[in-house]
Every structure is written in structure tokens, then in C-alpha cells.
C-alpha atoms as a PDB file:
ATOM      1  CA  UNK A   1       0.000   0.000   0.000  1.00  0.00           C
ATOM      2  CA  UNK A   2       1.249   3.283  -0.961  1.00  0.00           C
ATOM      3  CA  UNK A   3       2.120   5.866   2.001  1.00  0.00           C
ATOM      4  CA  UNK A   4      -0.196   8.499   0.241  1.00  0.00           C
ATOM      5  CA  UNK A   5      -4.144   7.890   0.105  1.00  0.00           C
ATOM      6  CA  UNK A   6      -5.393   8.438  -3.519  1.00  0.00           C
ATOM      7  CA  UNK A   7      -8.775  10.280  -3.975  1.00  0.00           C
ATOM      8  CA  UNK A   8     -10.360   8.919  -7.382  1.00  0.00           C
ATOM      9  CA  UNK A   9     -13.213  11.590  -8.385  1.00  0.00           C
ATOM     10  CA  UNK A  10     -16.063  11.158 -11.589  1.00  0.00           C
ATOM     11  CA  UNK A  11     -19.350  10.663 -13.133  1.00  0.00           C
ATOM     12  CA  UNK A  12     -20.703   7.250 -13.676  1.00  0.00           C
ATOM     13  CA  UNK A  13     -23.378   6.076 -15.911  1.00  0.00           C
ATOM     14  CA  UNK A  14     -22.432   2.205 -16.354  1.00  0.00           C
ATOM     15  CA  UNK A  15     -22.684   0.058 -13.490  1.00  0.00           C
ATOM     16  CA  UNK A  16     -19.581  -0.778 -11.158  1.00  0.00           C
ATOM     17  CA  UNK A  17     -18.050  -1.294  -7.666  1.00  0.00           C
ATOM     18  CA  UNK A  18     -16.341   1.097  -5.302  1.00  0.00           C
ATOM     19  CA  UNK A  19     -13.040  -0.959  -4.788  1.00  0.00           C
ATOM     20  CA  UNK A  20     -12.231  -3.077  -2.223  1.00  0.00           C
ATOM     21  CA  UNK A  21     -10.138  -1.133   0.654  1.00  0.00           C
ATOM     22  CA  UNK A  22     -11.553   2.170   0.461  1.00  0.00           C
ATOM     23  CA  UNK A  23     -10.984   4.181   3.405  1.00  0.00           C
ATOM     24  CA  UNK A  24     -13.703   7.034   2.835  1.00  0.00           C
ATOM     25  CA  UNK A  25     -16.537   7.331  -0.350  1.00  0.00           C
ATOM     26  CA  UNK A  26     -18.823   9.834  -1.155  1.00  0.00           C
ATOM     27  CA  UNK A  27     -21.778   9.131  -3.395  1.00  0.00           C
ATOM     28  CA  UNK A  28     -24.253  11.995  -5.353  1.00  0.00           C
ATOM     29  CA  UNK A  29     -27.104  11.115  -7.435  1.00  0.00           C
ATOM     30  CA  UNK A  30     -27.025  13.828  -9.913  1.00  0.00           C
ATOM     31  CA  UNK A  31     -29.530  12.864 -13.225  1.00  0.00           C
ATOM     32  CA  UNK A  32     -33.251  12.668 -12.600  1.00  0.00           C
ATOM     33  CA  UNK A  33     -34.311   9.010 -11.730  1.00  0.00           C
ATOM     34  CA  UNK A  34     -33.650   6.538  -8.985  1.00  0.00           C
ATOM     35  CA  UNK A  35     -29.908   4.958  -8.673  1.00  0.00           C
ATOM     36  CA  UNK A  36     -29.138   2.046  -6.734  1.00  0.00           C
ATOM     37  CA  UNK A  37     -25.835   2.330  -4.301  1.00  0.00           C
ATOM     38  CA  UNK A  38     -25.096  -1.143  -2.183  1.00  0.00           C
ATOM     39  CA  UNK A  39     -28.406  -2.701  -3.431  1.00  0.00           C
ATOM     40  CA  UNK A  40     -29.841   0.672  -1.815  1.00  0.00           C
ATOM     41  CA  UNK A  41     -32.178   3.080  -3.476  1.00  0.00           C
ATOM     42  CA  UNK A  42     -31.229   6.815  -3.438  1.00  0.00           C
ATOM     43  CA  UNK A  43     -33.702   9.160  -5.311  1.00  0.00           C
ATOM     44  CA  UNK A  44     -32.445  12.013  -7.624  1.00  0.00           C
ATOM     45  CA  UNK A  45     -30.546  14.314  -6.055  1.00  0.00           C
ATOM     46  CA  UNK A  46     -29.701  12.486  -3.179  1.00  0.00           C
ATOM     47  CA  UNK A  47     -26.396  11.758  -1.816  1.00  0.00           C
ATOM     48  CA  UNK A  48     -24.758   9.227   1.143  1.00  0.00           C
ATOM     49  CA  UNK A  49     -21.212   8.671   2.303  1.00  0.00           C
ATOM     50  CA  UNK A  50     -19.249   5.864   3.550  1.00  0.00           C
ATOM     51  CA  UNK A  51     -16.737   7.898   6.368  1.00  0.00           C
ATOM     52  CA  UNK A  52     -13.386   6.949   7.484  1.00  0.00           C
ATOM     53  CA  UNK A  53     -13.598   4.355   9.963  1.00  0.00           C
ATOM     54  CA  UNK A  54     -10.232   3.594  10.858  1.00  0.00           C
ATOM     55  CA  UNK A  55      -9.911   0.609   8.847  1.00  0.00           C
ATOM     56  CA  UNK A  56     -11.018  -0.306   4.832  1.00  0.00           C
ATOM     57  CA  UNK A  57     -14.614  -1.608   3.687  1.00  0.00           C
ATOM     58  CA  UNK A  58     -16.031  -4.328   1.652  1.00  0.00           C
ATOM     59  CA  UNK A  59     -16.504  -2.955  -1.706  1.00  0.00           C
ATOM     60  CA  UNK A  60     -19.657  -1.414  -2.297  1.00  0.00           C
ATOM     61  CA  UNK A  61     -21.228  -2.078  -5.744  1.00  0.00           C
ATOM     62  CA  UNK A  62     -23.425   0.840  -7.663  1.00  0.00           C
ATOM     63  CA  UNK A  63     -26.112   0.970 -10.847  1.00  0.00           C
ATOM     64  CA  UNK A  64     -26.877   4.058 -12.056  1.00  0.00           C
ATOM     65  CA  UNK A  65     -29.256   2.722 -14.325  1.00  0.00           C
ATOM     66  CA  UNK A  66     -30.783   5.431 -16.200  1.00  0.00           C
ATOM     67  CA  UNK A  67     -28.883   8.740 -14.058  1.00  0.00           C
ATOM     68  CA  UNK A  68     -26.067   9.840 -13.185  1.00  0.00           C
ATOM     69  CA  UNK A  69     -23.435   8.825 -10.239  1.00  0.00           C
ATOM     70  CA  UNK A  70     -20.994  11.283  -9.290  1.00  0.00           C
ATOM     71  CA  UNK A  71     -18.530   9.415  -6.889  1.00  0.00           C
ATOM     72  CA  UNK A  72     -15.601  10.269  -4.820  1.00  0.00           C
ATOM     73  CA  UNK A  73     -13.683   7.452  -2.897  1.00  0.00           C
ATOM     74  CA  UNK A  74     -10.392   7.210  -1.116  1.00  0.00           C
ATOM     75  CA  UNK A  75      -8.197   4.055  -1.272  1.00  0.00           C
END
């Protein structure tokens, strides 16, 4: 592991995963319908955060179906 955290930062409109070992993630629904985050609904709009901890999470998988994810995570 490197001695410096990375901060990855962009829009989404395919389906993925927030890696495995992220130490803080920050998640904004920003088109107009319904996304799913962690098999979670969040409505247009909307936004949720995974905070540091003190140690890494699971990987958290995401679908923005038809919207728009805009995603910031730390690993």
C-alpha cells in the first residue's frame, strides 16, 4: 500500500463497484431518476457517504441505471 491515500473523483453512468479497501466514499445522485448504491435506493438528487472508519470496507457495488453517479472514494 502506498504511504499516500489516492482520492479517485467522476461521473458514472455504467454500473460498477467502489473498490475493495476504500478508506472514505462519497456518493451523489445527480440525473433525474432513482440509482441504486449497495443494493440501496437513493432518489435524484440524493447523496450518502461511507466515512473513514479507521480501517477499509467491503466494496460497495453501484447501478446508475438510467442517471447519473458522481462518486468520490479514497483508497
Amino acid at each position: 500500500m502506498d504511504v499516500l491515500a489516492d482520492a479517485i473523483e467522476q461521473a458514472f453512468t455504467d454500473a460498477g463497484e467502489i473498490p475493495l479497501g476504500f478508506l472514505f466514499a462519497s456518493v451523489k445522485n445527480i440525473g433525474n431518476s432513482e440509482v441504486m448504491v449497495n443494493n440501496v435506493p437513493l432518489a435524484p438528487g440524493d447523496a450518502k457517504s461511507y466515512p473513514f472508519v479507521g480501517k477499509p470496507y467491503t466494496a460497495k457495488s453501484f447501478d446508475p441505471m438510467d442517471s447519473t453517479l458522481h462518486i468520490m472514494y479514497i483508497i
